[in-house]
N, C-alpha and C. Protein backbone atom coordinates (compact mmCIF):
# COMPACT_ATOMS: atom_id res chain seq x y z
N UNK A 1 -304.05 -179.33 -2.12
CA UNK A 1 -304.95 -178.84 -1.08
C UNK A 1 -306.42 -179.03 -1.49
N UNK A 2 -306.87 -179.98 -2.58
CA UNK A 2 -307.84 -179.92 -3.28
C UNK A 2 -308.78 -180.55 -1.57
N UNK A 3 -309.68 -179.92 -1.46
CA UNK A 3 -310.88 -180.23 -0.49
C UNK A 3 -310.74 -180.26 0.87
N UNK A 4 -309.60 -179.21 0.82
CA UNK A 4 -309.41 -178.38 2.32
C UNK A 4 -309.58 -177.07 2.25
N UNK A 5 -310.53 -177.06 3.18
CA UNK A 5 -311.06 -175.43 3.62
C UNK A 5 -309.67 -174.60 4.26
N UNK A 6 -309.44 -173.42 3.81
CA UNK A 6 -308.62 -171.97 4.29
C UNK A 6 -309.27 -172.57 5.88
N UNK A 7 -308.27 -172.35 6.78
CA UNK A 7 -308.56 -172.04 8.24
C UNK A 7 -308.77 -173.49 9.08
N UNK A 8 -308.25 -174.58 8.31
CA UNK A 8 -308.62 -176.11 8.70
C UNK A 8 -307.90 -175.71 9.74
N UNK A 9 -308.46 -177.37 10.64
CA UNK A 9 -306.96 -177.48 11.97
C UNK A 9 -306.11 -179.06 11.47
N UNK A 10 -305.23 -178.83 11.90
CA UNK A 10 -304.13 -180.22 11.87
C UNK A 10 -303.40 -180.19 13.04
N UNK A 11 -302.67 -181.05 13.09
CA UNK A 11 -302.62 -181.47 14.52
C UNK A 11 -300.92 -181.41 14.43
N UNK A 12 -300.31 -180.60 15.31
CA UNK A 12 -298.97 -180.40 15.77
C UNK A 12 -298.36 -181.18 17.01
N UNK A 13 -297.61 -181.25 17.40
CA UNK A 13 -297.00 -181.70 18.45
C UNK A 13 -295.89 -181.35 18.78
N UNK A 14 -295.14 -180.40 18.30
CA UNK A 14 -294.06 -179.26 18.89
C UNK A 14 -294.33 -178.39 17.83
N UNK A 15 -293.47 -177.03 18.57
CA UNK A 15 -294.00 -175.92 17.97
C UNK A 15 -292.59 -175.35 16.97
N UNK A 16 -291.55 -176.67 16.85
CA UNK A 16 -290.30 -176.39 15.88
C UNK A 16 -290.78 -176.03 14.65
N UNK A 17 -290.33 -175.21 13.29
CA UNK A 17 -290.87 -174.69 12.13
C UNK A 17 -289.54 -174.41 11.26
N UNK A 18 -289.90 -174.38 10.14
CA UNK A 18 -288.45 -174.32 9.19
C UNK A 18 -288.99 -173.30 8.33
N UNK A 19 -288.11 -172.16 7.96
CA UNK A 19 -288.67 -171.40 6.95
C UNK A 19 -288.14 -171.46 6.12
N UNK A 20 -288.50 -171.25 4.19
CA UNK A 20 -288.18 -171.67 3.44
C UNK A 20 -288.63 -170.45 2.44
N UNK A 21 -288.21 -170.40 1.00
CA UNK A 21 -288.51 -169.61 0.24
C UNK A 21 -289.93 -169.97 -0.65
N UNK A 22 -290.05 -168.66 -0.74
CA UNK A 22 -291.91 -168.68 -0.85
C UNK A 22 -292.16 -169.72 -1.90
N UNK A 23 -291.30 -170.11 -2.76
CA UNK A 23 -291.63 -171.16 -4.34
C UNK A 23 -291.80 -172.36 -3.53
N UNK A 24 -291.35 -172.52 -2.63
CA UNK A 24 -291.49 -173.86 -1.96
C UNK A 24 -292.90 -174.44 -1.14
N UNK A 25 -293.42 -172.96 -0.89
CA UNK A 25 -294.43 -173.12 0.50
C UNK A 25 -295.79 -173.69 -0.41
N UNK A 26 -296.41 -174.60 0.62
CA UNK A 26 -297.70 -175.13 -0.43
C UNK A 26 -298.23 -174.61 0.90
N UNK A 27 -298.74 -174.17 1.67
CA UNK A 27 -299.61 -174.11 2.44
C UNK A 27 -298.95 -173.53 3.58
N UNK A 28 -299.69 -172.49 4.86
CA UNK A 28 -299.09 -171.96 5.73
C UNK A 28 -300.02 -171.84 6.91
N UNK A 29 -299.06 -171.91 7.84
CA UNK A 29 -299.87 -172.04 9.43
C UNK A 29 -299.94 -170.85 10.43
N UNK A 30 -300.85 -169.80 10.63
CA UNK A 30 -300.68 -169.33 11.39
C UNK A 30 -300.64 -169.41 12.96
N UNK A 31 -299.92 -169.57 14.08
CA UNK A 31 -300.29 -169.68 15.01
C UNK A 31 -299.06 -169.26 16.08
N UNK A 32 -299.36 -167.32 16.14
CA UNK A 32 -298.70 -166.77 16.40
C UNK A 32 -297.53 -166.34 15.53
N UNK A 33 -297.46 -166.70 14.65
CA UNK A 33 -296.46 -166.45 13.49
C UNK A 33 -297.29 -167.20 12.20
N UNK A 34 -296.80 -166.57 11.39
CA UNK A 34 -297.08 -167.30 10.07
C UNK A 34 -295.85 -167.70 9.46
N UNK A 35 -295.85 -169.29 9.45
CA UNK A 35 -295.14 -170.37 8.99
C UNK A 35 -295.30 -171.38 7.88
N UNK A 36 -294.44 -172.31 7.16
CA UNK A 36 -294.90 -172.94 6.31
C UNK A 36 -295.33 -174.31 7.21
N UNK A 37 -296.24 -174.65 6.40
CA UNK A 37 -296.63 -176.09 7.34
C UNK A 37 -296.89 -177.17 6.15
N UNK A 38 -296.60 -177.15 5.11
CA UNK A 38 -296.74 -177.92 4.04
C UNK A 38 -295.32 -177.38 3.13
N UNK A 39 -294.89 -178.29 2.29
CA UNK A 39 -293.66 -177.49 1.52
C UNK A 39 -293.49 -178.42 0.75
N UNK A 40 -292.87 -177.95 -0.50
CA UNK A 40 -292.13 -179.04 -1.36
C UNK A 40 -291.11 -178.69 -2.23
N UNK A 41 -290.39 -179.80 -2.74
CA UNK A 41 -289.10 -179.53 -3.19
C UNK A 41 -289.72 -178.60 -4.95
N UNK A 42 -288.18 -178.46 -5.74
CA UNK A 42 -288.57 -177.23 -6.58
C UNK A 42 -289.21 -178.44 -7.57
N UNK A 43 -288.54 -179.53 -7.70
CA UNK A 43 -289.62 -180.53 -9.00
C UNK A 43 -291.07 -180.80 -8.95
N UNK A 44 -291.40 -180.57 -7.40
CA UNK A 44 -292.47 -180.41 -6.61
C UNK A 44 -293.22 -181.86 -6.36
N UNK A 45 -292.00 -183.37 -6.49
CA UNK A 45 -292.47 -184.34 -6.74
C UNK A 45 -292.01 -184.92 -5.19
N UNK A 46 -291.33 -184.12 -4.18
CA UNK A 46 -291.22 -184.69 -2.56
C UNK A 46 -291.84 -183.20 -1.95
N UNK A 47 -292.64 -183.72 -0.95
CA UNK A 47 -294.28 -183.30 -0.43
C UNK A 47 -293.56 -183.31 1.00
N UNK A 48 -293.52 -182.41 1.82
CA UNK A 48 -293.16 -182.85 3.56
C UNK A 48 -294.33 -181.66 4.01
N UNK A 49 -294.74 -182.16 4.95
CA UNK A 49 -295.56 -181.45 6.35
C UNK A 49 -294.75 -181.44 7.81
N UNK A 50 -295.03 -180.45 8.21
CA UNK A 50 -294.36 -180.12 9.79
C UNK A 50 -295.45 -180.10 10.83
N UNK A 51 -296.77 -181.14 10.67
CA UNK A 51 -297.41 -181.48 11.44
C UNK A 51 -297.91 -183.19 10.95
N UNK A 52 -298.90 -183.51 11.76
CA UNK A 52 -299.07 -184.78 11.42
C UNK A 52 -300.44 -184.73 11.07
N UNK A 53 -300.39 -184.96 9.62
CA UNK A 53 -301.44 -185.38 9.06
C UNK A 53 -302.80 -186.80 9.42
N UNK A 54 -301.82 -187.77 9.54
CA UNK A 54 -302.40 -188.90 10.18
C UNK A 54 -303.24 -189.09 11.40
N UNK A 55 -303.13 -187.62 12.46
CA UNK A 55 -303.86 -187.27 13.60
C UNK A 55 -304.55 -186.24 13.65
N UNK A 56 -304.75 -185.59 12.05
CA UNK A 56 -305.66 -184.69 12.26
C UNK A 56 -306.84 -184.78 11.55
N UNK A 57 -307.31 -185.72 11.72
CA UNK A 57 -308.94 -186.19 11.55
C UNK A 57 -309.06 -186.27 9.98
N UNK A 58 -310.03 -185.47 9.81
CA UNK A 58 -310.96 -185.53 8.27
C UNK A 58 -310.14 -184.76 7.40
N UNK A 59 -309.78 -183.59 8.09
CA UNK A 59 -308.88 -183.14 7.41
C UNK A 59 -307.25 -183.34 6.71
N UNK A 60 -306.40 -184.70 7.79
CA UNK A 60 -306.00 -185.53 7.77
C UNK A 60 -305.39 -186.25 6.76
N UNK A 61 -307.24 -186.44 6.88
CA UNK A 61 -307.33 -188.33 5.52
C UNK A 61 -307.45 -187.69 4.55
N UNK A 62 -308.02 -186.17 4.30
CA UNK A 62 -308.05 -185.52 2.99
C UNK A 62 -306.82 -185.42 2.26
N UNK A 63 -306.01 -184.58 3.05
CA UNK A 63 -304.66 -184.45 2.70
C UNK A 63 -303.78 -185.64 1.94
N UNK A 64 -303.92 -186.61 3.18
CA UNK A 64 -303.48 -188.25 2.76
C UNK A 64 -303.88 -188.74 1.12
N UNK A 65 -305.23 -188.63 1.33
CA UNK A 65 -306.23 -189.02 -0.17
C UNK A 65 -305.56 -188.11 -1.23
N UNK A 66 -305.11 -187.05 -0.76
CA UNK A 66 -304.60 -186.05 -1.93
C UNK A 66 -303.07 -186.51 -2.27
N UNK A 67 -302.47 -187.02 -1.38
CA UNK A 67 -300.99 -187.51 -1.55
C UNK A 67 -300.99 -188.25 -2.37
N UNK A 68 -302.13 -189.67 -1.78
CA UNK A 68 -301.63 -190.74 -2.95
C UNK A 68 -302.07 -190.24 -4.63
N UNK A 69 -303.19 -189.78 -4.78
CA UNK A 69 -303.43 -189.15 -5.90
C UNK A 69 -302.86 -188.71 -6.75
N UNK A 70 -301.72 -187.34 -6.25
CA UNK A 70 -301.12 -186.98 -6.21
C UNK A 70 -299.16 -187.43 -7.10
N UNK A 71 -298.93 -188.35 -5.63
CA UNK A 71 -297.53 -188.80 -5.99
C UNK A 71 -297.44 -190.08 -5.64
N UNK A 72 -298.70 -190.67 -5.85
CA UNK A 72 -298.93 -192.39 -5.46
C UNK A 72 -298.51 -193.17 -6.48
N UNK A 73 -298.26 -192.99 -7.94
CA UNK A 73 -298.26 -193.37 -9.40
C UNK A 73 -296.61 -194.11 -9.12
């Protein structure tokens, strides 16, 4: 989450959500419920989002930039 502000927006396109146990959650969405919207497995080396990063602007490409960084190697 390195150079994303608490309270960003990202961009959804249905309002389906999976809940998961808290070791998993990297990040959470409130909107009307509080949900995970970022998650990863327990090795913490597969990364999934339940919105689309790719359409949500600056905040987005941050995320993206943080992936490859990340688990691009």
């Amino acid at each position: 989450m390195k150079g994303i502000d608490d309270g960003s927006f990202v961009y959804f396109v249905h309002s389906f959500h999976v809940d998961t146990d808290e070791k998993y959650k990297v990040a959470l969405c409130d909107y009307g419920l509080l949900f995970p919207a970022i998650i990863t497995n327990e090795a913490g080396n597969v990364i999934g989002t339940q919105f689309h990063p790719e359409k949500s602007g600056t905040t987005g490409l941050q995320m993206l930039r943080n992936f490859v960084e990340n688990y691009g190697h």
